[in-house]
N, C-alpha and C. Protein backbone atom coordinates (compact mmCIF):
# COMPACT_ATOMS: atom_id res chain seq x y z
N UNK A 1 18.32 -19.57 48.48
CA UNK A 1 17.10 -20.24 48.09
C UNK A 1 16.65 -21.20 49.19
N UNK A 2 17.39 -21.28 50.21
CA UNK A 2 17.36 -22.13 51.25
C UNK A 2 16.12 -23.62 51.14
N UNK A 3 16.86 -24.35 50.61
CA UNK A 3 16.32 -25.46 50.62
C UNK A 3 15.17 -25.75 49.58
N UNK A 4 14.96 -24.81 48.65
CA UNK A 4 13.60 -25.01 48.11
C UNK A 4 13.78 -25.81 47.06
N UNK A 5 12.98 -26.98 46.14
CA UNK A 5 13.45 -27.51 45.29
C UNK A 5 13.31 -26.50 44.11
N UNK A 6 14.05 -26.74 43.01
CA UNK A 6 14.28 -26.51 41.75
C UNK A 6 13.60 -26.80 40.33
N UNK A 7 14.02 -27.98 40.30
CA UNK A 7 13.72 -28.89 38.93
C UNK A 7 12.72 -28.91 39.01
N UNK A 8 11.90 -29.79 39.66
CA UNK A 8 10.19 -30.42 39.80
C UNK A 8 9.82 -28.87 39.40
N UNK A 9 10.07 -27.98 40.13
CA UNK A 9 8.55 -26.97 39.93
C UNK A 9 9.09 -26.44 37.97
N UNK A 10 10.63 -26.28 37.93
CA UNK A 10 10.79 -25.78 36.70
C UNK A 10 10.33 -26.41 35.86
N UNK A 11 10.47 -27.93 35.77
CA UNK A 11 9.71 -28.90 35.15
C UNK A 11 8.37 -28.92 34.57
N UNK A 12 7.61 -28.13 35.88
CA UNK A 12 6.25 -28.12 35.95
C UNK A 12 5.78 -27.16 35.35
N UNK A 13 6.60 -25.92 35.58
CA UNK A 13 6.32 -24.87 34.59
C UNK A 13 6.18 -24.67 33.44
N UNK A 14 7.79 -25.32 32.93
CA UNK A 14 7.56 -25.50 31.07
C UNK A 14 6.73 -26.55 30.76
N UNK A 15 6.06 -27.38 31.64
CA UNK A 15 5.00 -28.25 30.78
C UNK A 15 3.94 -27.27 30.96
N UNK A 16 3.39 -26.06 32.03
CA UNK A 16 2.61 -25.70 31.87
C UNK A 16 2.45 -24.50 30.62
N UNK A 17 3.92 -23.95 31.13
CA UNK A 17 3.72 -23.00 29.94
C UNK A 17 3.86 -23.36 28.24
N UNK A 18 4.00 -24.90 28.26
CA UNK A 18 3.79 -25.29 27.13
C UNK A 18 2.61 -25.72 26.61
N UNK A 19 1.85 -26.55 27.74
CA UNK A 19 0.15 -26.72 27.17
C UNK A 19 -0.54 -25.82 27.00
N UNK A 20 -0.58 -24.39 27.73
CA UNK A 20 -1.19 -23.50 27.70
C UNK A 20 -1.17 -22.41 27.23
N UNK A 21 0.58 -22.16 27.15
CA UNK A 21 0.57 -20.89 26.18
C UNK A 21 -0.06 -20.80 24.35
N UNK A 22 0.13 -21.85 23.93
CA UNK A 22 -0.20 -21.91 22.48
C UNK A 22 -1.77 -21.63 22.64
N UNK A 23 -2.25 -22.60 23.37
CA UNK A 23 -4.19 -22.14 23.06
C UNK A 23 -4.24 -21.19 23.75
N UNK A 24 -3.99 -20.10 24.52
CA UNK A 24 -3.99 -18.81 24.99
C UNK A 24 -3.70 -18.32 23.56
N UNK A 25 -2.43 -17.93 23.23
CA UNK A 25 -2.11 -17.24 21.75
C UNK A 25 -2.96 -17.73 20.70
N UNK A 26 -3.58 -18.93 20.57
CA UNK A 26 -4.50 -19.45 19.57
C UNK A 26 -5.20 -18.29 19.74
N UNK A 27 -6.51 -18.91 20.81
CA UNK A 27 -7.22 -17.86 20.95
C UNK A 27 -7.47 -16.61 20.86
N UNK A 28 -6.34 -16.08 20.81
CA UNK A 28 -6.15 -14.70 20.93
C UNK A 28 -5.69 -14.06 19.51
N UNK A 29 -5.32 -14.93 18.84
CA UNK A 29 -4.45 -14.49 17.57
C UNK A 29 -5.83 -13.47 16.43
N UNK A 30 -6.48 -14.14 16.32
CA UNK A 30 -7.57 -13.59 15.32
C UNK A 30 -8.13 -12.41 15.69
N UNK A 31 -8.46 -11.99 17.21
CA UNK A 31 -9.02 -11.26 17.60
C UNK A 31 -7.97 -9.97 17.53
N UNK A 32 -6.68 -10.20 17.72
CA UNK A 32 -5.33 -9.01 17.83
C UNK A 32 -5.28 -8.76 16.73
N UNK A 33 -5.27 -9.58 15.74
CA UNK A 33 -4.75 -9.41 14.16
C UNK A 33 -5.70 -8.40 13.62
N UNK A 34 -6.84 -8.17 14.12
CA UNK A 34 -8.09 -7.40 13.10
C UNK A 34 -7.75 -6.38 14.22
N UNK A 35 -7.38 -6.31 15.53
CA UNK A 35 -7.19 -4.77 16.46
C UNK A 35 -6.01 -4.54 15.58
N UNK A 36 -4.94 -4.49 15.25
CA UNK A 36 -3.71 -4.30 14.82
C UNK A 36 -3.57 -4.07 13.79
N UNK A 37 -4.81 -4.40 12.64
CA UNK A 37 -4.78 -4.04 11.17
C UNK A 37 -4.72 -2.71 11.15
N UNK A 38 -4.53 -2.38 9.78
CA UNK A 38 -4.58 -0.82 9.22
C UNK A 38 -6.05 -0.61 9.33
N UNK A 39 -7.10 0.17 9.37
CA UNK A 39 -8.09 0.45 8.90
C UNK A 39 -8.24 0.25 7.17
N UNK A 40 -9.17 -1.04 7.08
CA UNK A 40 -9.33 -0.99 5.84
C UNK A 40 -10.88 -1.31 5.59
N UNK A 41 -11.06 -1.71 4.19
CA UNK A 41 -12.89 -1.85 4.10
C UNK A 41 -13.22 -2.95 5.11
N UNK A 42 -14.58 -3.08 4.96
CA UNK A 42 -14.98 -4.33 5.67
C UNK A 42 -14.94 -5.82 4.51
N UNK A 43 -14.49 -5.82 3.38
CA UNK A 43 -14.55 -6.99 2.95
C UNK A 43 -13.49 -7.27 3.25
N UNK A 44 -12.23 -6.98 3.74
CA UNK A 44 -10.74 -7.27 4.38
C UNK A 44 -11.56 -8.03 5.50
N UNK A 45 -12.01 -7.64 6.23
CA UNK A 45 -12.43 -7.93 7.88
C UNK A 45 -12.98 -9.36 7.12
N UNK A 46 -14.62 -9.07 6.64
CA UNK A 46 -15.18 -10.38 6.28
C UNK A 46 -14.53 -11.30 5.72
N UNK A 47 -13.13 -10.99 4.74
CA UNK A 47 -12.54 -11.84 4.27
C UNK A 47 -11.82 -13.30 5.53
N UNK A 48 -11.19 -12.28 6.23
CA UNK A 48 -10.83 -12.61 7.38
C UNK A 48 -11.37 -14.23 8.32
N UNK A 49 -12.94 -13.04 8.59
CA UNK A 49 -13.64 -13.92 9.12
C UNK A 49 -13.75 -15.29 8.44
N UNK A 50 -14.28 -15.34 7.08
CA UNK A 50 -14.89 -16.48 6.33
C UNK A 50 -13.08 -17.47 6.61
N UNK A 51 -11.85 -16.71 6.39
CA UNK A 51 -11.29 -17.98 6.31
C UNK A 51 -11.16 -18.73 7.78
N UNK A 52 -11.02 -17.92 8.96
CA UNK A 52 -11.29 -18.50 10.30
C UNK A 52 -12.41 -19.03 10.53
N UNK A 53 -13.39 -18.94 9.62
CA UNK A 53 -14.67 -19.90 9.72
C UNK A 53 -14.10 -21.16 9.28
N UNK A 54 -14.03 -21.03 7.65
CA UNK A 54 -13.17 -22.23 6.71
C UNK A 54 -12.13 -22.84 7.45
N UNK A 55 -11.18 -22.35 7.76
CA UNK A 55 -10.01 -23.38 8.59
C UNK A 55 -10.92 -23.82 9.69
N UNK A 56 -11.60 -22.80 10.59
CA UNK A 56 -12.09 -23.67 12.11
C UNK A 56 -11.13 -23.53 12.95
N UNK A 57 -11.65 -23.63 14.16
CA UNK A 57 -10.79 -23.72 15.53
C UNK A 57 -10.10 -24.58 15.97
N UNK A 58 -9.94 -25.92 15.41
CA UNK A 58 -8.88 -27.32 15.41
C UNK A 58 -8.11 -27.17 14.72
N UNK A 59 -7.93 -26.39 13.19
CA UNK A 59 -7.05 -26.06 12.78
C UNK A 59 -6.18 -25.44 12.89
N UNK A 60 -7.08 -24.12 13.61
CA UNK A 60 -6.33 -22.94 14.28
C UNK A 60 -5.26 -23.19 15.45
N UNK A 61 -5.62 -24.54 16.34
CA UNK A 61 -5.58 -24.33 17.38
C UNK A 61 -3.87 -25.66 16.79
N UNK A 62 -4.40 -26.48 16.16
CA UNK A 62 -3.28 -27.08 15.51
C UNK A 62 -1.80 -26.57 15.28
N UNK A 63 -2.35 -25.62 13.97
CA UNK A 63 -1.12 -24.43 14.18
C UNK A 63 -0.87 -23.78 14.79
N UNK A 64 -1.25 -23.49 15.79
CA UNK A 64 -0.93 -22.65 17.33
C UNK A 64 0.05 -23.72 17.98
N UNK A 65 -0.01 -24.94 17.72
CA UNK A 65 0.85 -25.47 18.93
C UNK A 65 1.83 -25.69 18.21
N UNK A 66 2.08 -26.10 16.81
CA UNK A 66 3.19 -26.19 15.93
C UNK A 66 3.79 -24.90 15.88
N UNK A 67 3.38 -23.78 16.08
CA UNK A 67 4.43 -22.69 16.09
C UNK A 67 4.53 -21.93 17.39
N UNK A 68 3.76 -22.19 18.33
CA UNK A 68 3.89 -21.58 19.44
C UNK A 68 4.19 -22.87 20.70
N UNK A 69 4.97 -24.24 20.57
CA UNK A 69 5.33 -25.01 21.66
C UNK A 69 6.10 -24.20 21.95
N UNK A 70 7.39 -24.64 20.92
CA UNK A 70 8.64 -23.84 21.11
C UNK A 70 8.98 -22.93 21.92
N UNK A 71 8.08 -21.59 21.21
CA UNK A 71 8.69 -20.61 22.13
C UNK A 71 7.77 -20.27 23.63
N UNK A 72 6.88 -20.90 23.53
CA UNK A 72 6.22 -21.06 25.05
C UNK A 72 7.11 -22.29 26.00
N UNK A 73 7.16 -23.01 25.80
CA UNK A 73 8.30 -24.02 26.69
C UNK A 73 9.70 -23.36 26.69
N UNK A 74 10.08 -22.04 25.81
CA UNK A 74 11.29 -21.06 25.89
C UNK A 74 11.15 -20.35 27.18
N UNK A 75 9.96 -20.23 26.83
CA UNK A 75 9.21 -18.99 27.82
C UNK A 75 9.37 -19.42 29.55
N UNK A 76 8.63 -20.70 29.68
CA UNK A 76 8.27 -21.05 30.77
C UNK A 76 9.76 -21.16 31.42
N UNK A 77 11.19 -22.03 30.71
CA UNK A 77 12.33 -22.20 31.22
C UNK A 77 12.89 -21.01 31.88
N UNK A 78 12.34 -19.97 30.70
CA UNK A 78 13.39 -18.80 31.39
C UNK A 78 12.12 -17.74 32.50
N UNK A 79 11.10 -18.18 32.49
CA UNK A 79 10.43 -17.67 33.62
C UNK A 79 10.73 -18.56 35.09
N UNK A 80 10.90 -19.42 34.81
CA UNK A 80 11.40 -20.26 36.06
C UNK A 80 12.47 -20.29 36.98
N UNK A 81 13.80 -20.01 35.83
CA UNK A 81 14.65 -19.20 36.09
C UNK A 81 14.70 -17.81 36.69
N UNK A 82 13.72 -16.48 36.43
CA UNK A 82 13.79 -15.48 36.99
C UNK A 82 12.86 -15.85 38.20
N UNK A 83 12.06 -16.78 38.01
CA UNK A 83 11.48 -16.79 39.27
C UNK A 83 12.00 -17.24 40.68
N UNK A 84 13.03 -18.09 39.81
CA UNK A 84 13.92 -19.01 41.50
C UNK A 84 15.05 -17.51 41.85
N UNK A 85 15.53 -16.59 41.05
CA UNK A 85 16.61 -15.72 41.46
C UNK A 85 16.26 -14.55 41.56
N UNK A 86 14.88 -14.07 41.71
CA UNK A 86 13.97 -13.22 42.03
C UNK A 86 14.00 -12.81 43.35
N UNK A 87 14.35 -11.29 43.79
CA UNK A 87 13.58 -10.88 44.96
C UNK A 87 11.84 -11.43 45.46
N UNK A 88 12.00 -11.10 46.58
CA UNK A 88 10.95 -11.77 47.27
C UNK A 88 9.36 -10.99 46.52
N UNK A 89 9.62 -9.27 46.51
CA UNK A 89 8.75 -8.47 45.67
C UNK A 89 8.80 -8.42 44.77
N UNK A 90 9.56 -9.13 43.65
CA UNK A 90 9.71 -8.90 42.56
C UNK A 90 8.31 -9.34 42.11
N UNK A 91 8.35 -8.33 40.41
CA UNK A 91 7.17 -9.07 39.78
C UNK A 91 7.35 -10.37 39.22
N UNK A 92 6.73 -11.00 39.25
CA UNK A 92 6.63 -12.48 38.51
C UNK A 92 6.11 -12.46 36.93
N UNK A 93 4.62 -12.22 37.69
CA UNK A 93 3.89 -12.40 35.84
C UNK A 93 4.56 -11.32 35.22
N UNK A 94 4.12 -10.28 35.20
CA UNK A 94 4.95 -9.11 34.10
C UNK A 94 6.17 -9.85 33.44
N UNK A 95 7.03 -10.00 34.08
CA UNK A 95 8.17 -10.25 33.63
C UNK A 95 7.56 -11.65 32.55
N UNK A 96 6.81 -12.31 33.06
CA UNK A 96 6.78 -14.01 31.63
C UNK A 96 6.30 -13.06 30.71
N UNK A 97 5.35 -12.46 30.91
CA UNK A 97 4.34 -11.17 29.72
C UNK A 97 5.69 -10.51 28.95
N UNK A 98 6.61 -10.23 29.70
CA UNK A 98 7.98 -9.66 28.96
C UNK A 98 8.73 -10.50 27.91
N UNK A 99 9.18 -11.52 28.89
CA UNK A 99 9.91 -12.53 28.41
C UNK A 99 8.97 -13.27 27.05
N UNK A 100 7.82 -13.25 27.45
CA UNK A 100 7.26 -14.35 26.23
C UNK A 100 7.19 -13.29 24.57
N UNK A 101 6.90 -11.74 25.36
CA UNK A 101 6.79 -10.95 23.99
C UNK A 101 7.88 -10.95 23.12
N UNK A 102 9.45 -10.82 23.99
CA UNK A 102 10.47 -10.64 23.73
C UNK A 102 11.21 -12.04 22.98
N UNK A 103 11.26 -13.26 23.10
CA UNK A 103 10.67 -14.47 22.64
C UNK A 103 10.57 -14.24 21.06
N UNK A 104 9.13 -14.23 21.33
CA UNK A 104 8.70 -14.34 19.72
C UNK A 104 9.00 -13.28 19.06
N UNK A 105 9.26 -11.70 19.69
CA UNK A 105 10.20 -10.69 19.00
C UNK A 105 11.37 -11.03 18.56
N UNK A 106 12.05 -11.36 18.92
CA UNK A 106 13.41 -12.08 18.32
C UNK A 106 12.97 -13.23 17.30
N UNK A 107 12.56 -14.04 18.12
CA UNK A 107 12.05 -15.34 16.37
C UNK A 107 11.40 -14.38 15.54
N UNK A 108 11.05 -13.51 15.40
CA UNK A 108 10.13 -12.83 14.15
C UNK A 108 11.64 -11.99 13.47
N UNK A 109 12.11 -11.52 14.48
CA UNK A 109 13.75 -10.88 13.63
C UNK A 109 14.39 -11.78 12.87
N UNK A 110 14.13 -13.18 13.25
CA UNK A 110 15.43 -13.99 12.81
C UNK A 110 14.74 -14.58 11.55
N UNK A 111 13.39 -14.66 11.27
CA UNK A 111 12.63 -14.90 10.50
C UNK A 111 12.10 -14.33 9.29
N UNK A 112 12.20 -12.94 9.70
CA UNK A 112 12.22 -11.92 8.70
C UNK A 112 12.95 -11.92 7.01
N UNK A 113 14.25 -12.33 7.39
CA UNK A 113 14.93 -12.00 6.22
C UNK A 113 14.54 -13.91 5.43
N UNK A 114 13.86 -14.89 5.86
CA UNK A 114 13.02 -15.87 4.96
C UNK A 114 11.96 -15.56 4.68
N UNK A 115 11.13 -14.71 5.26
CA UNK A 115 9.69 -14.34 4.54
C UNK A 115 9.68 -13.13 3.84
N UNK A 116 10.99 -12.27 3.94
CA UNK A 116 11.23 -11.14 2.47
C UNK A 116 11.67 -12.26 1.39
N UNK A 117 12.24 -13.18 1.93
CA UNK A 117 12.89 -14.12 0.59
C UNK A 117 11.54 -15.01 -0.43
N UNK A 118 11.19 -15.49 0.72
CA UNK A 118 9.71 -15.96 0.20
C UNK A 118 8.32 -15.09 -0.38
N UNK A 119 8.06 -14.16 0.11
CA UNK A 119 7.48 -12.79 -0.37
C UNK A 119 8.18 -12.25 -1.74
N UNK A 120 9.26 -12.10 -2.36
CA UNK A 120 10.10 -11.54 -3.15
C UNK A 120 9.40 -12.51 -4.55
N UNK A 121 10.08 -14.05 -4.31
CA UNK A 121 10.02 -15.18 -4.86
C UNK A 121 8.37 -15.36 -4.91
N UNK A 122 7.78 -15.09 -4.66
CA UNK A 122 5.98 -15.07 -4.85
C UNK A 122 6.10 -13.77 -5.81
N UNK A 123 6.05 -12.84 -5.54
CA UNK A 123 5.52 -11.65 -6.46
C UNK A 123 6.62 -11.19 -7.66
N UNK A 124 7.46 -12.28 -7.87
CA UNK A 124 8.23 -12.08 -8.38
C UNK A 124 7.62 -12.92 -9.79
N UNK A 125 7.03 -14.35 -9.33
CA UNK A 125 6.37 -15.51 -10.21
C UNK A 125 5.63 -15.05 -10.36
N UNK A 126 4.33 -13.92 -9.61
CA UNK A 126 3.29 -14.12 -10.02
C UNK A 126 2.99 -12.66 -10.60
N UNK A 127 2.17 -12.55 -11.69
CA UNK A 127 1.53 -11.64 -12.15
C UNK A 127 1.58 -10.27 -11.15
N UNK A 128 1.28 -8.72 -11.32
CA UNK A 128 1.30 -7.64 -10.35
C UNK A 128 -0.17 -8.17 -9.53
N UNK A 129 -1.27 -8.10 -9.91
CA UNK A 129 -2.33 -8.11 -9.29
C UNK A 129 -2.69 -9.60 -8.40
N UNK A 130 -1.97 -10.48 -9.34
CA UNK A 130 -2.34 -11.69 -8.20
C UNK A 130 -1.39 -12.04 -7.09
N UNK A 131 -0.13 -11.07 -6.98
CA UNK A 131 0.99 -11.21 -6.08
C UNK A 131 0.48 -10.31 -5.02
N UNK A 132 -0.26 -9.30 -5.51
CA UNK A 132 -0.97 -8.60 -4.45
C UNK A 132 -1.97 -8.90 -3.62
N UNK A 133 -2.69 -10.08 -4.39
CA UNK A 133 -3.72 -10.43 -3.60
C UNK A 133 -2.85 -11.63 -2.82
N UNK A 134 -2.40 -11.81 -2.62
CA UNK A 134 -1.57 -13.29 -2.09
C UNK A 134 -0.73 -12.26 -0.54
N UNK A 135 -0.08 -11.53 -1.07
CA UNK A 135 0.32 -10.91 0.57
C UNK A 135 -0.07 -9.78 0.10
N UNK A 136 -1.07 -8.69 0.61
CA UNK A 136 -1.08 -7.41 0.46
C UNK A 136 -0.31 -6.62 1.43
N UNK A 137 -0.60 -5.74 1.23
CA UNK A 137 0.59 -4.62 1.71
C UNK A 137 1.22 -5.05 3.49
N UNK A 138 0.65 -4.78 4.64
CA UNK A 138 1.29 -4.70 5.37
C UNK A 138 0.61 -5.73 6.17
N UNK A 139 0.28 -7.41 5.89
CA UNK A 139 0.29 -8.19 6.59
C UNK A 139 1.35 -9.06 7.58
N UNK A 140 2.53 -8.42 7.02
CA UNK A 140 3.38 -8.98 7.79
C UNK A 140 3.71 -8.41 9.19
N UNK A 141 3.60 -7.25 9.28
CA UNK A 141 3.82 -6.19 10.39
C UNK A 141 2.44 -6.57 11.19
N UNK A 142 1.47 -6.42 10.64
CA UNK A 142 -0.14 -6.81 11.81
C UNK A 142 0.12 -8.27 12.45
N UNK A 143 0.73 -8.96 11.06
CA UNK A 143 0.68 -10.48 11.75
C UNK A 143 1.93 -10.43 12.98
N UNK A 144 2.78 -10.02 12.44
CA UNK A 144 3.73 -9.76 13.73
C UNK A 144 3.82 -9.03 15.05
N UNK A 145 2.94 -8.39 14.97
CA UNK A 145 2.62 -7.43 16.17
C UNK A 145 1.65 -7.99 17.07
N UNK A 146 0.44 -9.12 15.98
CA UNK A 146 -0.65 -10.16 16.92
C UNK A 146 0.23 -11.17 17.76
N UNK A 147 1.17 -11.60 16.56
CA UNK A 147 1.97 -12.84 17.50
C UNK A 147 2.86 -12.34 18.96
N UNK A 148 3.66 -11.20 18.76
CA UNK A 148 4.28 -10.83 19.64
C UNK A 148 3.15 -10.47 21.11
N UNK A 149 1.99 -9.90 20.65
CA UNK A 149 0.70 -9.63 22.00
C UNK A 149 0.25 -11.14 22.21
N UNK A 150 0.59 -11.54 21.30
CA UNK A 150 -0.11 -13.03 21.96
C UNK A 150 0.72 -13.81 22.73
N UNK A 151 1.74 -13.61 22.48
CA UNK A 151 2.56 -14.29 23.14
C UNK A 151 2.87 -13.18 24.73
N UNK A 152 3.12 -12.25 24.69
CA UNK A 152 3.45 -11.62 25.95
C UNK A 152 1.67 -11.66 26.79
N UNK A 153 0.49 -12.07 26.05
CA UNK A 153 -0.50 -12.12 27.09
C UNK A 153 -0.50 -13.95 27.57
N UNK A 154 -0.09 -15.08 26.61
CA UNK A 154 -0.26 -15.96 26.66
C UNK A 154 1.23 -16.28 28.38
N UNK A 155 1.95 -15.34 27.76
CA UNK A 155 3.39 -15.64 29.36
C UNK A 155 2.48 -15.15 30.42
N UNK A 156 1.71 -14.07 29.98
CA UNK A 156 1.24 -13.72 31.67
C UNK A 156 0.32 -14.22 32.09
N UNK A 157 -0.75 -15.08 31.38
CA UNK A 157 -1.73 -15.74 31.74
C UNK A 157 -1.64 -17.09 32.48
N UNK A 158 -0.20 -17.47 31.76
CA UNK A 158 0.46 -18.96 32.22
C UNK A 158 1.44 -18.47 33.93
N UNK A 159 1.82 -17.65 33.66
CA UNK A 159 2.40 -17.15 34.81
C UNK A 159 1.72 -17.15 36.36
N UNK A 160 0.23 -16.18 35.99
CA UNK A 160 -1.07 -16.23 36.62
C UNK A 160 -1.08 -17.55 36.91
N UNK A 161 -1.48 -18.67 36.54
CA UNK A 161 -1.71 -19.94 36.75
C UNK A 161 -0.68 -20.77 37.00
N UNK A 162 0.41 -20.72 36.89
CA UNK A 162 1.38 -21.53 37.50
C UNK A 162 1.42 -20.91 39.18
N UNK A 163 1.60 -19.76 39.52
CA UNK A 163 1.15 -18.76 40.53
C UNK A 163 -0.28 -19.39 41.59
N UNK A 164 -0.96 -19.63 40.89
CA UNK A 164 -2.34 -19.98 41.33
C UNK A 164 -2.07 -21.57 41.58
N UNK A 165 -1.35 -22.89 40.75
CA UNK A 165 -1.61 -23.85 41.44
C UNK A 165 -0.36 -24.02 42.13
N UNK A 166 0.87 -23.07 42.47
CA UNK A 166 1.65 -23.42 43.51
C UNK A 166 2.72 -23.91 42.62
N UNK A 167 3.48 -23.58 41.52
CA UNK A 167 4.47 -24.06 40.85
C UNK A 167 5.39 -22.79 40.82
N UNK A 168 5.60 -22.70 42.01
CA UNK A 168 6.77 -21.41 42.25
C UNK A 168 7.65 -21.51 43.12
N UNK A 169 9.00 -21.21 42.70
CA UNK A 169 9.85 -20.79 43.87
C UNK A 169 10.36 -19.95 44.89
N UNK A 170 9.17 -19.42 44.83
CA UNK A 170 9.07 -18.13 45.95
C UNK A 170 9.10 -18.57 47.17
N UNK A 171 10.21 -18.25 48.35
CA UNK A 171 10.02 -19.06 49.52
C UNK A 171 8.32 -18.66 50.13
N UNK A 172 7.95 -19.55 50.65
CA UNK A 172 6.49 -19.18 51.21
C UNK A 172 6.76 -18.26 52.60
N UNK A 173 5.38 -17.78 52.83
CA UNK A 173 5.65 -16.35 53.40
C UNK A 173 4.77 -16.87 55.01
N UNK A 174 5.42 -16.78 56.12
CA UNK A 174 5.12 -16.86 57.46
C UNK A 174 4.15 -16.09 57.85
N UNK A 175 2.97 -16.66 58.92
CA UNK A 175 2.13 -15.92 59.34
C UNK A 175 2.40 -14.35 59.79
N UNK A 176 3.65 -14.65 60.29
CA UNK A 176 4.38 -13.00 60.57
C UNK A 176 4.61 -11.99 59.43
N UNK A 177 5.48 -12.84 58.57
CA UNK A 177 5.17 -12.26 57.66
C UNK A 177 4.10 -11.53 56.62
N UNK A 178 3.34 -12.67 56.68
CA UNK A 178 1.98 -11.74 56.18
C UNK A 178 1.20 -10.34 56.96
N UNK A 179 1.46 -10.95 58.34
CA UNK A 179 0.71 -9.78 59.29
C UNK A 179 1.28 -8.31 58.88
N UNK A 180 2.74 -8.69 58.61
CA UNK A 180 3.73 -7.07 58.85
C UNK A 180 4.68 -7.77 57.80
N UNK A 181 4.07 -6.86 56.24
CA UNK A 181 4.91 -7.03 54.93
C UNK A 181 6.23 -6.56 55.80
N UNK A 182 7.42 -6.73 54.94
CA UNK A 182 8.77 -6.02 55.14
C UNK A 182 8.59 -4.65 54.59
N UNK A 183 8.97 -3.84 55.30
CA UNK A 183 9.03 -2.19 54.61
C UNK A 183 7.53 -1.87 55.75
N UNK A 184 6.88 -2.34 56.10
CA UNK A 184 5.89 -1.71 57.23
C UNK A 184 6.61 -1.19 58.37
N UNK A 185 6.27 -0.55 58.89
CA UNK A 185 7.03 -0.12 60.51
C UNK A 185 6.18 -0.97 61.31
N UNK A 186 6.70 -1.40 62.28
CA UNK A 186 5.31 -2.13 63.54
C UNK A 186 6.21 -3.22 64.86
């Protein structure tokens, strides 16, 4: 690694990939969740919409950071990490886009067997028809499949931008070097 610092930039990373990954996945969450649904009527969709109207985007963006610090400041540590022990060509972003999907794939495994418990315990109290309207059929799988894209676009977007203001440990690359990549003949 010859001489390059460590900490400061890792530092810098998980604060970045912590301010930014959640409102990336904010953002993104509503729009994946309706690509990822089953095909159903449009009063599902409109339903949708009206409550992301009703909550609003401070709300949204609220619970985005309460459930997505965590595993975005997960994210950024262990992107920082592959980034300091990284070949020189290696990919960078891909890999946070990996790491961040893989992330919240695992928290959604480990999570699973409390929201069958909680799901069970709801339709268990409530009447057939109003337990149905409360979780219908396969919201848990759409919601899980938005969070997991949100999170593997929210690693690569943060990746992109840590990249862009210079919070990397990539040794920097010599005028020579740039002229004549390695692997050129010349």
């Amino acid at each position: 690694m010859s001489g390059r610092p460590f900490f400061v930039p890792m530092i810098g990373i998980v604060a970045l990939f912590a301010a930014l990954g959640p409102a990336i996945g904010g953002a993104l969450f509503i729009p994946l969740s309706v690509v990822f649904k089953t095909p159903t009527d449009l009063e599902t969709i409109g339903l949708m919409v009206l409550l992301s109207t009703l909550f609003g985007h401070v709300f949204g963006l609220i619970a985005a950071y309460v459930v997505g610090v965590a595993p975005a400041a997960a994210t950024g540590f262990l992107y920082a990490l592959w980034d300091a022990v990284a070949p020189e060509r290696a990919p960078r972003a891909l890999v946070a886009g990996l790491i961040g999907g893989l992330i919240v794939y695992g928290l959604l495994l480990r999570l699973n067997p409390v929201w069958a418990s909680f799901d069970m315990t709801i339709r268990t109290n409530m009447d057939g028809e109003a337990g149905e309207w409360a979780f219908p059929g396969r919201v848990d799988v759409t919601l899980g499949r938005a969070f997991v894209a949100c999170a593997a676009i929210a690693g690569l977007a943060c990746a992109f931008a840590a990249n862009l203001i210079g919070l990397t440990m990539r040794p920097e690359l010599t005028l020579a070097d740039r002229l004549h990549p390695p692997g050129e003949g010349g």
